[in-house]
N, C-alpha and C. Protein backbone atom coordinates (compact mmCIF):
# COMPACT_ATOMS: atom_id res chain seq x y z
N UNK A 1 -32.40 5.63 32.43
CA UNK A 1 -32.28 6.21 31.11
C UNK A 1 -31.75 5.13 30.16
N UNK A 2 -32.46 4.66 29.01
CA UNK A 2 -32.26 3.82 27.97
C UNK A 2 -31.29 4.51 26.99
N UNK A 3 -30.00 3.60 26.51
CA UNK A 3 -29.02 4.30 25.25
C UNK A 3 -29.79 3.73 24.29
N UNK A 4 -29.43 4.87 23.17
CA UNK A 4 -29.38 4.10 21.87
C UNK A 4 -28.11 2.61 21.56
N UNK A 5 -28.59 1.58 21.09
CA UNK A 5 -28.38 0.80 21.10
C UNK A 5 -27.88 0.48 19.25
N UNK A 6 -27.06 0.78 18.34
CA UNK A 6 -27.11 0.42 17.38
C UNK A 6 -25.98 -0.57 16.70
N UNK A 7 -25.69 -1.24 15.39
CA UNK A 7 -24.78 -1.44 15.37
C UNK A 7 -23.45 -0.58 15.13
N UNK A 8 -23.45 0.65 14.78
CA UNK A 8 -22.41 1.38 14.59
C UNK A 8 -22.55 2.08 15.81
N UNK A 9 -23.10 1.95 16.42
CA UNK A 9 -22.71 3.03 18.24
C UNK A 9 -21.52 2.55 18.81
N UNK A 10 -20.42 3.31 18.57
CA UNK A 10 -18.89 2.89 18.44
C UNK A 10 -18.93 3.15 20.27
N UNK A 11 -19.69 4.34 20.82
CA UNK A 11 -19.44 4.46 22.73
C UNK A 11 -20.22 3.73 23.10
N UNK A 12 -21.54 3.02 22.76
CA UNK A 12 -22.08 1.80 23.36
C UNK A 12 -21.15 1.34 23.43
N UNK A 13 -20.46 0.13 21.96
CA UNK A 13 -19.33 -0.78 22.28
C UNK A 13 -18.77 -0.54 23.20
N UNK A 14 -18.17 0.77 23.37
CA UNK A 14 -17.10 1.32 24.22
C UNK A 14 -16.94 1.23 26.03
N UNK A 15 -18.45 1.54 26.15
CA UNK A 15 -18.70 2.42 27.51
C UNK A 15 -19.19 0.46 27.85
N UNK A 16 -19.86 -0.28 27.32
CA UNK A 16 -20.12 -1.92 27.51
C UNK A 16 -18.64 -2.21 27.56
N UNK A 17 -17.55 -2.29 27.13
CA UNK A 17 -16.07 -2.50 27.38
C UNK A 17 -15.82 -2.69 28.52
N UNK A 18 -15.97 -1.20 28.73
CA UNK A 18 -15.49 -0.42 30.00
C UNK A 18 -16.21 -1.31 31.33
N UNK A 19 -17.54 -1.46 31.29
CA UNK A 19 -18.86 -1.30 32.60
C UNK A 19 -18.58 -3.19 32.65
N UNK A 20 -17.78 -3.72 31.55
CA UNK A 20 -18.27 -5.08 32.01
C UNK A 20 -17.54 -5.67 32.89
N UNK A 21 -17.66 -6.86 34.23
CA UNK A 21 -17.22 -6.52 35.13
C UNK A 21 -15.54 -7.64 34.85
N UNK A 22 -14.41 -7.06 34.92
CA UNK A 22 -13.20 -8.19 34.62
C UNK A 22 -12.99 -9.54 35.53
N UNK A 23 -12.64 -10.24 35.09
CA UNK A 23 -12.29 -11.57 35.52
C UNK A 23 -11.43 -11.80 36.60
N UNK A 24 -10.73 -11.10 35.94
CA UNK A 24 -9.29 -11.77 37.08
C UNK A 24 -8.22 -10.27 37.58
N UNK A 25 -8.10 -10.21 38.35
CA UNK A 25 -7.56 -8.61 38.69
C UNK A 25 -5.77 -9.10 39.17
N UNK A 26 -5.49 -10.62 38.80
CA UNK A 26 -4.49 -10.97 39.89
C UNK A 26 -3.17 -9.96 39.27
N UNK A 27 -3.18 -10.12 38.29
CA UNK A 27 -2.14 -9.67 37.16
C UNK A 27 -2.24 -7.98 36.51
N UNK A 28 -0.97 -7.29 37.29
CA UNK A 28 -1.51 -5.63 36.57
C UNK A 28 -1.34 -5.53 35.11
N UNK A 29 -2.57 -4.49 34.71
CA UNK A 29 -2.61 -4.35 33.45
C UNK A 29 -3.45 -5.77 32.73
N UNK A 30 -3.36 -6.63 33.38
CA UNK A 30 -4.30 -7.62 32.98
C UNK A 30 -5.83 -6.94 32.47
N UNK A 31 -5.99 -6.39 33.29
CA UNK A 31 -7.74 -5.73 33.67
C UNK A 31 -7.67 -4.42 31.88
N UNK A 32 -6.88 -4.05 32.04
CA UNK A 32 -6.89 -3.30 30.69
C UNK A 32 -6.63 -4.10 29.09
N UNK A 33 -6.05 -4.75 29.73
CA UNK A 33 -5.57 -5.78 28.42
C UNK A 33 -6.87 -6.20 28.03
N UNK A 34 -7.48 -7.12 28.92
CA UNK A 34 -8.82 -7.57 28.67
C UNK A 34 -9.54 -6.80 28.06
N UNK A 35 -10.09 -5.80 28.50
CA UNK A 35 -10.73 -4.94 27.78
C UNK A 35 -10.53 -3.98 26.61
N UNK A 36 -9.62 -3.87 26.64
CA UNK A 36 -8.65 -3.35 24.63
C UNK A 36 -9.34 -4.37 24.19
N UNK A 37 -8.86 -5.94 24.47
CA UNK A 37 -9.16 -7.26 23.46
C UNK A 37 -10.23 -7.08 23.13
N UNK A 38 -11.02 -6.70 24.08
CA UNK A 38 -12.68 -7.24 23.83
C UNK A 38 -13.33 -5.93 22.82
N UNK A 39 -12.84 -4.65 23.37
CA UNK A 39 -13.62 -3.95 22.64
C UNK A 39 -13.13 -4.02 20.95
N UNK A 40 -11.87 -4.26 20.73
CA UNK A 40 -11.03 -4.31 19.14
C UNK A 40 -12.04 -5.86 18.59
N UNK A 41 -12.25 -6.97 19.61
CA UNK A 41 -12.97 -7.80 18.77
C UNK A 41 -14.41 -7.45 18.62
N UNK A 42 -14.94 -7.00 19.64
CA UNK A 42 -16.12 -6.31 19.22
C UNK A 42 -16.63 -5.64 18.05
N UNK A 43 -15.33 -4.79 18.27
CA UNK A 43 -15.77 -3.76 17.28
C UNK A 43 -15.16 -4.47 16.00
N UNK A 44 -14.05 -5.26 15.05
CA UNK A 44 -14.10 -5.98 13.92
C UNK A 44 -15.20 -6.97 13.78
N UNK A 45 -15.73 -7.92 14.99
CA UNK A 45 -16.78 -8.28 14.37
C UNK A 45 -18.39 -7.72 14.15
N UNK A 46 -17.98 -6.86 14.81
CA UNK A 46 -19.51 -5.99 14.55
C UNK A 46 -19.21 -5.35 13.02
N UNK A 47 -18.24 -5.15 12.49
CA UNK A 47 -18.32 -4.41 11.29
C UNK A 47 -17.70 -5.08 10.11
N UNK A 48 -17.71 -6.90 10.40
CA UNK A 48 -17.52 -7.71 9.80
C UNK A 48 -18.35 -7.25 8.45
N UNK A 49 -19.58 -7.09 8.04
CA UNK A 49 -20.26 -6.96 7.47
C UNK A 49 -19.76 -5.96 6.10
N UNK A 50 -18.94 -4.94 6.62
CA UNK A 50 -18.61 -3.80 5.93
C UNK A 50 -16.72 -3.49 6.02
N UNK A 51 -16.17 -4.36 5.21
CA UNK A 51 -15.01 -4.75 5.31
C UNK A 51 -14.34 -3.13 5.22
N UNK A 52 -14.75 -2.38 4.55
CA UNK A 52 -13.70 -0.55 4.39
C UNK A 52 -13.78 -0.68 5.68
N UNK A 53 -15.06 -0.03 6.49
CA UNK A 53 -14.98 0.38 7.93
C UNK A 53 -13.86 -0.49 8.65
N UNK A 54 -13.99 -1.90 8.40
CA UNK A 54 -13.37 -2.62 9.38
C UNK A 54 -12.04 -2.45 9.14
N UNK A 55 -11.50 -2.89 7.99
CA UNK A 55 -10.12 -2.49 7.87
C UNK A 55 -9.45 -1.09 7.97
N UNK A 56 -10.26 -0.19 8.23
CA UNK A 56 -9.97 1.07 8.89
C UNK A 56 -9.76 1.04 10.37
N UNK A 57 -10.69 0.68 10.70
CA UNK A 57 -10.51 0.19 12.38
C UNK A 57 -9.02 -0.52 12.77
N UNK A 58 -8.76 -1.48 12.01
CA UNK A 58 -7.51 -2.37 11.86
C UNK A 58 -6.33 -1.28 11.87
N UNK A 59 -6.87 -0.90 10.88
CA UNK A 59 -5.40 0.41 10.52
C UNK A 59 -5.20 1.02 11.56
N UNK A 60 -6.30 2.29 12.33
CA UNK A 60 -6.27 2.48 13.30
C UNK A 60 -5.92 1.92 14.37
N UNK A 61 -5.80 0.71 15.05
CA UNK A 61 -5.39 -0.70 15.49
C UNK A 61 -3.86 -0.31 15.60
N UNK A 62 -3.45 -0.70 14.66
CA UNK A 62 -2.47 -1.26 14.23
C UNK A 62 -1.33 0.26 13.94
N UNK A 63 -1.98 0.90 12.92
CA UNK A 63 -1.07 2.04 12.53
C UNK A 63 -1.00 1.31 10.91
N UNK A 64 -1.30 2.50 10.14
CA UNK A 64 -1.16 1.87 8.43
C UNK A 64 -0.07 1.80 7.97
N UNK A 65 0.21 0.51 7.26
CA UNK A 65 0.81 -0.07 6.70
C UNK A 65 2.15 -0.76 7.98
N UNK A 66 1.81 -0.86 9.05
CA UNK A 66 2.66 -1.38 10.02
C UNK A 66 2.26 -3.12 10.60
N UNK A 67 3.07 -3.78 10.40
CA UNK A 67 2.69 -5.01 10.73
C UNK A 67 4.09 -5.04 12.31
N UNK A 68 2.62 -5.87 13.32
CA UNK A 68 4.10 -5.86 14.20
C UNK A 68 5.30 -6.71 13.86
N UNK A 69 6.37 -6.27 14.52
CA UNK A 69 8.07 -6.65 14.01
C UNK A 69 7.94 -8.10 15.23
N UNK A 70 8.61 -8.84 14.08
CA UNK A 70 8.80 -10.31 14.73
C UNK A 70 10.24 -10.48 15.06
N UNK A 71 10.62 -10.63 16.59
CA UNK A 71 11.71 -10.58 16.95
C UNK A 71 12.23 -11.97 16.71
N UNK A 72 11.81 -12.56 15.97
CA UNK A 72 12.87 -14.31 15.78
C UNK A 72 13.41 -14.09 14.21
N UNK A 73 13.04 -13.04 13.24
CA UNK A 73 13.52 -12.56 11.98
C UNK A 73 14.76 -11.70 12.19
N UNK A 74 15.86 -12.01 12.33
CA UNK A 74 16.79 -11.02 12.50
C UNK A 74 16.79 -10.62 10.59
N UNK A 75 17.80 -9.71 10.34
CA UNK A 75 18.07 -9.05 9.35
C UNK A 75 18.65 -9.97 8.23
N UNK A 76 19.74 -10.49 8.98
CA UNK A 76 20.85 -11.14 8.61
C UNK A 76 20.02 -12.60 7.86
N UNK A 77 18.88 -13.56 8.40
CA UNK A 77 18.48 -14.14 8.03
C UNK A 77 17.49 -13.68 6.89
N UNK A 78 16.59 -12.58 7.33
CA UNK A 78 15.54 -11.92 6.22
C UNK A 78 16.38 -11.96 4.69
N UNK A 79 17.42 -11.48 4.65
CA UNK A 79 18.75 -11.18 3.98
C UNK A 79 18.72 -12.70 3.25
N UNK A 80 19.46 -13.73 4.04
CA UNK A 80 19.06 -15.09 3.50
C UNK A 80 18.08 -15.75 2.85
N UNK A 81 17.14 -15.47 3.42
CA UNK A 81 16.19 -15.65 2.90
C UNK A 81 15.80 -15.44 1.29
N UNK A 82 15.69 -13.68 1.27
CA UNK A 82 16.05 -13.79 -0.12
C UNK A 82 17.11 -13.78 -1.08
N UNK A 83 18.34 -13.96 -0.75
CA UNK A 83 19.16 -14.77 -1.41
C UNK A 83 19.25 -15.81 -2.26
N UNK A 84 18.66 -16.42 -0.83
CA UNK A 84 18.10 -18.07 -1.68
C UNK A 84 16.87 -18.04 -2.50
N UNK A 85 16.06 -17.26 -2.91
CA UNK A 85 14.74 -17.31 -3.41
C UNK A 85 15.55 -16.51 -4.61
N UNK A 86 16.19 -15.87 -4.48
CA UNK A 86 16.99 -15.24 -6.09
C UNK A 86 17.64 -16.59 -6.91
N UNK A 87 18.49 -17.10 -5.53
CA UNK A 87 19.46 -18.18 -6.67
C UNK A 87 18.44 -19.32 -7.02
N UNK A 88 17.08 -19.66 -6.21
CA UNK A 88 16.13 -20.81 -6.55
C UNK A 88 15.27 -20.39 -8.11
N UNK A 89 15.57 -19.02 -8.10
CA UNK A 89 14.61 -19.00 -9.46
C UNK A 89 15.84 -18.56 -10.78
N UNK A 90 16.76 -17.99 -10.34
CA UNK A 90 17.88 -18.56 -11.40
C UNK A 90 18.25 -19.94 -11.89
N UNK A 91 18.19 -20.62 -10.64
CA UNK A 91 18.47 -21.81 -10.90
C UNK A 91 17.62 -23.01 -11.75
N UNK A 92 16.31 -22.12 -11.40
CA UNK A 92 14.89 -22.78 -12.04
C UNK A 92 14.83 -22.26 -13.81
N UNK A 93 15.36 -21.37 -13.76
CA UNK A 93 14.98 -20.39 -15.24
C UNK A 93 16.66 -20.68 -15.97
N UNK A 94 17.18 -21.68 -15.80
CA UNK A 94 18.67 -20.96 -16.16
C UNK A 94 18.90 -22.02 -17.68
N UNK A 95 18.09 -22.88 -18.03
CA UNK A 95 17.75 -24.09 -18.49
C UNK A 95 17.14 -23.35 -20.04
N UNK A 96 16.36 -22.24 -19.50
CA UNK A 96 15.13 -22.19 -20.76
C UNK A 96 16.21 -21.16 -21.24
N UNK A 97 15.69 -21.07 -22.78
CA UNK A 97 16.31 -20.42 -23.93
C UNK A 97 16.39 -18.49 -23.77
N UNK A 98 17.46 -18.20 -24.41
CA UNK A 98 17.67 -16.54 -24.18
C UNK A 98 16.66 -15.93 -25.59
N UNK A 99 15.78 -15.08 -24.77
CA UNK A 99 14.84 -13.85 -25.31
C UNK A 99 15.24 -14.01 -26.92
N UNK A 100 14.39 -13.99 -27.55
CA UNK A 100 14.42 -13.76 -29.23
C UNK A 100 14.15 -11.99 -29.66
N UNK A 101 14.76 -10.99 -29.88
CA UNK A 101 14.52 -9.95 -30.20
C UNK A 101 14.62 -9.33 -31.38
N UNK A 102 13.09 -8.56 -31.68
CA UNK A 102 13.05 -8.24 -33.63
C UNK A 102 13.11 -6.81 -33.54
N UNK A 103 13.47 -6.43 -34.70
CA UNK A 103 13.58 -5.63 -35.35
C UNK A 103 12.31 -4.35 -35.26
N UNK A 104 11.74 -3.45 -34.77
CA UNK A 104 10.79 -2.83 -35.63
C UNK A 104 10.87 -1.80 -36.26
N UNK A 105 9.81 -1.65 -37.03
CA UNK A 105 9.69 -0.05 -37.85
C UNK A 105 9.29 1.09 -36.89
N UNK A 106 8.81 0.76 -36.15
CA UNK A 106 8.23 1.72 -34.91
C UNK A 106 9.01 2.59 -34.53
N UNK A 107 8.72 3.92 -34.40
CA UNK A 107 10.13 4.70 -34.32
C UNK A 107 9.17 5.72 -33.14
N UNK A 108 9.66 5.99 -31.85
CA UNK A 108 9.64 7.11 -31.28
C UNK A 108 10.16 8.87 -31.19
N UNK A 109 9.27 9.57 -31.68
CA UNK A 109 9.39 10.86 -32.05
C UNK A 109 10.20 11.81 -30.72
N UNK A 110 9.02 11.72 -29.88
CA UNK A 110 8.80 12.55 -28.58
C UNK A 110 7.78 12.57 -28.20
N UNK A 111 7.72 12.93 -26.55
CA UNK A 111 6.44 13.30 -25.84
C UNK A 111 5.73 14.10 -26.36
N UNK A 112 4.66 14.20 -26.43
CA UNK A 112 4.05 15.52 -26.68
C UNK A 112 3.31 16.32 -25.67
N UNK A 113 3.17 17.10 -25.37
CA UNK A 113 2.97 18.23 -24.25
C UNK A 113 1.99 17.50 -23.48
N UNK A 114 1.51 18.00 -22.24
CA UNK A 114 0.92 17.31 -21.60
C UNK A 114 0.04 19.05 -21.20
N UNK A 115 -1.51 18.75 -21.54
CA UNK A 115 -2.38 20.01 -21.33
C UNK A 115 -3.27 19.87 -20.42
N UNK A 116 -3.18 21.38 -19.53
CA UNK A 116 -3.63 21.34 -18.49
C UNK A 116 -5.12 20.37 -18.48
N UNK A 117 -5.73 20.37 -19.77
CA UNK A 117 -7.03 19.54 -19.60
C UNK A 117 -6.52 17.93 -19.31
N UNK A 118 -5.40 17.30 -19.26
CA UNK A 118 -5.17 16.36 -19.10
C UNK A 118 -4.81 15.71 -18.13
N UNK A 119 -3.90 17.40 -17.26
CA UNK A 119 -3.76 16.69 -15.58
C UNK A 119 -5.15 17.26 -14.85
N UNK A 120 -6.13 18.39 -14.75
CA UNK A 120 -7.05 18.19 -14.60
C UNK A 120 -7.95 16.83 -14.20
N UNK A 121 -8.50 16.08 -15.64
CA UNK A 121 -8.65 15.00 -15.57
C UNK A 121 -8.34 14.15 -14.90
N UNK A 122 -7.26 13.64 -14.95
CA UNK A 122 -5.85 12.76 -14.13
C UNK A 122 -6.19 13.25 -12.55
N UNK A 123 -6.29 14.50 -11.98
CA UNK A 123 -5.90 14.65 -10.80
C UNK A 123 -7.60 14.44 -10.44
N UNK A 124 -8.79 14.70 -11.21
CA UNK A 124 -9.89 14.01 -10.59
C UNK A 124 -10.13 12.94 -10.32
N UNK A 125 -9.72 11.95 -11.06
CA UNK A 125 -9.82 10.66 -11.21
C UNK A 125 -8.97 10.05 -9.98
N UNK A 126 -7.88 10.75 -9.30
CA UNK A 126 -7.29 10.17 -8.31
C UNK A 126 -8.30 9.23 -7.30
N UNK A 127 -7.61 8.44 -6.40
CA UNK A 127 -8.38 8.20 -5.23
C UNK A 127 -8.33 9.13 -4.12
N UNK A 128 -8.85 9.35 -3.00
CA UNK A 128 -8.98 9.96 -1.98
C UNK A 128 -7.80 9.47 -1.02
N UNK A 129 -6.70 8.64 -1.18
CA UNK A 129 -5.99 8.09 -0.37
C UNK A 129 -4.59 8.88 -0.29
N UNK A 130 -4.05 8.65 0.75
CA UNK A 130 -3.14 9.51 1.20
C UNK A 130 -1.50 8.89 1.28
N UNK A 131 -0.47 9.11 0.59
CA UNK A 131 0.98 8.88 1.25
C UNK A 131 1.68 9.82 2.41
N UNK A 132 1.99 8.94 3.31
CA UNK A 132 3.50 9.83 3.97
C UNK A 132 3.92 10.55 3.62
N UNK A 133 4.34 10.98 1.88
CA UNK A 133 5.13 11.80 1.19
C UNK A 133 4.57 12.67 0.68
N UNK A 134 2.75 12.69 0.50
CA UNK A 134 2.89 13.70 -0.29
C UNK A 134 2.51 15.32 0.35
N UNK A 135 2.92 15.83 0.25
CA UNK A 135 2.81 17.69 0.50
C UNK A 135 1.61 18.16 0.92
N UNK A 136 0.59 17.54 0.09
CA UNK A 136 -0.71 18.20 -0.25
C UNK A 136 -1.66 17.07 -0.06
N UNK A 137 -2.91 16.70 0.65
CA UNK A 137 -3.76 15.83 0.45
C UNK A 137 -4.90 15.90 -0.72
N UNK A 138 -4.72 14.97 -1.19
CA UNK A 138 -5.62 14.61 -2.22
C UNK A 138 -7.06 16.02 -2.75
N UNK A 139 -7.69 15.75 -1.30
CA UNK A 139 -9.42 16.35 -1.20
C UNK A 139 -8.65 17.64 -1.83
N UNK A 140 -7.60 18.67 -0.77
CA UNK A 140 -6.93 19.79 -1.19
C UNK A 140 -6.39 19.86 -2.44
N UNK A 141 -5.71 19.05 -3.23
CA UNK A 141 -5.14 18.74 -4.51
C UNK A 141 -6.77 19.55 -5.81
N UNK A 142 -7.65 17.97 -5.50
CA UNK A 142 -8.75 17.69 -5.85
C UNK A 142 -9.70 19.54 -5.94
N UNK A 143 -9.69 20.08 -5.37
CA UNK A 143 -10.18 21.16 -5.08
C UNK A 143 -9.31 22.52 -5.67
N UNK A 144 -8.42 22.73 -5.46
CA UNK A 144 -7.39 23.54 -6.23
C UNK A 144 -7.06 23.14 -7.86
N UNK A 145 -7.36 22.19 -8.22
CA UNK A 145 -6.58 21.86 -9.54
C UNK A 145 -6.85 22.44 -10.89
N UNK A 146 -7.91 23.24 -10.56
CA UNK A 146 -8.17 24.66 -11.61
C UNK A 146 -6.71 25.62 -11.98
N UNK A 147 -6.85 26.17 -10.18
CA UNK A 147 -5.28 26.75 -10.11
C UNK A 147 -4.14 26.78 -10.61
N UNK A 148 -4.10 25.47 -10.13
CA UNK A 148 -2.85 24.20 -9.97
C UNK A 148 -2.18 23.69 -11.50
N UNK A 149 -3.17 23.14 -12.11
CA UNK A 149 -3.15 22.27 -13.41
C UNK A 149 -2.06 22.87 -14.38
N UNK A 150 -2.02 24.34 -14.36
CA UNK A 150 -1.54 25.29 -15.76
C UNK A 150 -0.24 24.91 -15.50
N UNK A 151 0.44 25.55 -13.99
CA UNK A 151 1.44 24.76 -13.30
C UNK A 151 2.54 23.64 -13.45
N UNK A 152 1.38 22.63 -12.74
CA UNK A 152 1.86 21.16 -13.10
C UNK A 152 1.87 20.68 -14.59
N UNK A 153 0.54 21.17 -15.65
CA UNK A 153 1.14 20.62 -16.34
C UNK A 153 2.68 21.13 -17.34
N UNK A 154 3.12 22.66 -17.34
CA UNK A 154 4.03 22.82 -17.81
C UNK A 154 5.62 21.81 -16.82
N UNK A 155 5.62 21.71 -15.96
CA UNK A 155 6.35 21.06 -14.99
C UNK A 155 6.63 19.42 -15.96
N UNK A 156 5.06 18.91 -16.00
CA UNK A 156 5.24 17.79 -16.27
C UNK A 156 6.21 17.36 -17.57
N UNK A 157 5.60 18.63 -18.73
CA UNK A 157 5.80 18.86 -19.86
C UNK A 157 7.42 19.06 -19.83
N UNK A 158 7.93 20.07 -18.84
CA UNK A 158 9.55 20.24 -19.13
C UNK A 158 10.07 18.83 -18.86
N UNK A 159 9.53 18.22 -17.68
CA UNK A 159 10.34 17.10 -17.33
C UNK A 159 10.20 16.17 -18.45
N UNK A 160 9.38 15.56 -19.15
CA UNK A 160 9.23 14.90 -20.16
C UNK A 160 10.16 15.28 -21.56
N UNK A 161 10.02 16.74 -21.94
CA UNK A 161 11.17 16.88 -22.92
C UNK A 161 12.67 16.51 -22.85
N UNK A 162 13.26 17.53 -21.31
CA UNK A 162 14.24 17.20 -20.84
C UNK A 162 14.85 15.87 -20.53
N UNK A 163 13.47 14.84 -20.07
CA UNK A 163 14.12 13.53 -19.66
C UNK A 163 14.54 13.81 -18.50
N UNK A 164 14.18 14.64 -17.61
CA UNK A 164 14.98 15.06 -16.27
C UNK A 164 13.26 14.42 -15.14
N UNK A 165 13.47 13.87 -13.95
CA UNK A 165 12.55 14.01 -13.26
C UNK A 165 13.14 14.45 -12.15
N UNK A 166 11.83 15.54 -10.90
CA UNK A 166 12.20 16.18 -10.29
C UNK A 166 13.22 15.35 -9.45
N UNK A 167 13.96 15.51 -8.41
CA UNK A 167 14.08 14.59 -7.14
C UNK A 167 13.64 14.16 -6.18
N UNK A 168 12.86 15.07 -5.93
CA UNK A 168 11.27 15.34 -4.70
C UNK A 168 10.14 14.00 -5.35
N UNK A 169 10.30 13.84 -6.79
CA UNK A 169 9.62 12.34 -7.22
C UNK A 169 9.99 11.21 -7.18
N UNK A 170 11.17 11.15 -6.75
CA UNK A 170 11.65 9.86 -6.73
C UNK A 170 12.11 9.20 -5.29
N UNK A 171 11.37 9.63 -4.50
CA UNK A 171 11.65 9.11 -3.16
C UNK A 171 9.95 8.24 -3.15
N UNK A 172 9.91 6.91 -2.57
CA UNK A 172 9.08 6.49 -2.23
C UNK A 172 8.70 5.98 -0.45
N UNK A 173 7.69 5.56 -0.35
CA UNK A 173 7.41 4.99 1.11
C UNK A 173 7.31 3.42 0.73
N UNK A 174 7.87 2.49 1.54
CA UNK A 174 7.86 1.34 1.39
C UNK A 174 7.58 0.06 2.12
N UNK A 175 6.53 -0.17 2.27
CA UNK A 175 6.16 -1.19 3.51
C UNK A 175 6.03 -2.60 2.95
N UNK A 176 6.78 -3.29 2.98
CA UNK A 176 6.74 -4.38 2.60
C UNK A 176 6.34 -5.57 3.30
N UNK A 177 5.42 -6.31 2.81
CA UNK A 177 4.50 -7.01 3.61
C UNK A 177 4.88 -8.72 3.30
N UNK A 178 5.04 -9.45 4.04
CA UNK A 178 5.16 -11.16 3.76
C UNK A 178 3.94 -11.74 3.49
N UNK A 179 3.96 -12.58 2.86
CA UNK A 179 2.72 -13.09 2.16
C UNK A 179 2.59 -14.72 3.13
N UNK A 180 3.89 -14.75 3.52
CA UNK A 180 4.10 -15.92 4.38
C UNK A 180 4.56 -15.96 5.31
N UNK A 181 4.08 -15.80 6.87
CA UNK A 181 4.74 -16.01 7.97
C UNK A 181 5.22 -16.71 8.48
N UNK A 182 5.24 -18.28 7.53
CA UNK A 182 5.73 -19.41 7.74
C UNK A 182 7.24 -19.59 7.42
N UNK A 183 7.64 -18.05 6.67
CA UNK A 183 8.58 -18.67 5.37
C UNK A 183 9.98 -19.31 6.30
N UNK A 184 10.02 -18.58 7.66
CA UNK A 184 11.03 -19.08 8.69
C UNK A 184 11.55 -20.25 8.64
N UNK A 185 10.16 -21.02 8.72
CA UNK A 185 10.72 -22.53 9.06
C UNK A 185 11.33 -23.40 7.59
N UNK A 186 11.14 -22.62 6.47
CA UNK A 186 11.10 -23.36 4.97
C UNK A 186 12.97 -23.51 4.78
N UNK A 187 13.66 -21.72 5.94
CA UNK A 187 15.20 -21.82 5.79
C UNK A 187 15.99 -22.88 6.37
């Protein structure tokens, strides 16, 4: 019996993983290791082509927004680290001249209401993407916001007069990512 054979046949990749025969059996867990590797490179370079898919795969991989933890970064140095990158750009900026500030005529009144045709709008235009935090997913948001809108926008509207925002808004998720894995050796 012949499989379909395609490039997105994610159990071809899979079940070829599996059936191909391993190398070296000396070492346990070796034999699985191998084959995770092969099918995760498989499958990123097969979908090299179509970077969303792939970096979905990754995510999946990996877990989103998780980079693995490097045990030679203790805290205490991370800490140092930016310390010194605070006092290097004080130290860089401390030379140039203090802010010139004018005068304007410009005068702020108040918010003005915020109508349901406006979070409507706003909540279509969202992306399809999802936080840790929020309550409700998007598609569900996206689909209710007929309902919803009259709601939120009086909500939005009190908070804006008042100057009050909820507390439930001001919690964020925060994954902070290094741009440099080198930066270790620079301390």
């Amino acid at each position: 019996m012949q499989e379909a054979r395609t490039s997105g046949d994610t159990f071809y990749v899979r079940r070829q993983c599996l059936e191909a025969p391993a190398t070296s059996l000396s070492q346990p867990g070796q034999w699985s290791h191998g084959k995770r590797e092969a099918f995760w490179q498989h499958l990123v370079t097969q979908q090299s082509s179509r970077p969303r898919q792939m970096w979905q795969s990754i995510d999946s991989l990996l877990g989103p927004g998780q980079l693995p933890a490097d045990a030679a970064i203790s805290a205490t140095d991370f800490h140092r680290f930016f310390d010194k990158k605070v006092a290097d750009i004080r130290a860089s900026t401390r030379s140039t001249a203090d802010p010139v500030y004018s005068i304007s005529d410009c005068a702020f009144p108040g918010f003005s209401a915020v109508s349901t045709d406006d979070v409507t709008a706003a909540v279509l235009k969202l992306p399809n993407k999802q936080c840790q935090l929020d309550p409700l997913p998007k598609w569900l948001l996206k689909e209710c916001v007929g309902e919803l809108a009259p709601f939120l926008s009086h909500l939005f509207s009190l908070s804006l007069q008042q100057g009050v925002v909820p507390a439930s808004f001001k919690s964020a998720f925060i994954c902070s990512r290094l741009k440099n894995r080198a930066w270790t050796l620079q301390m």
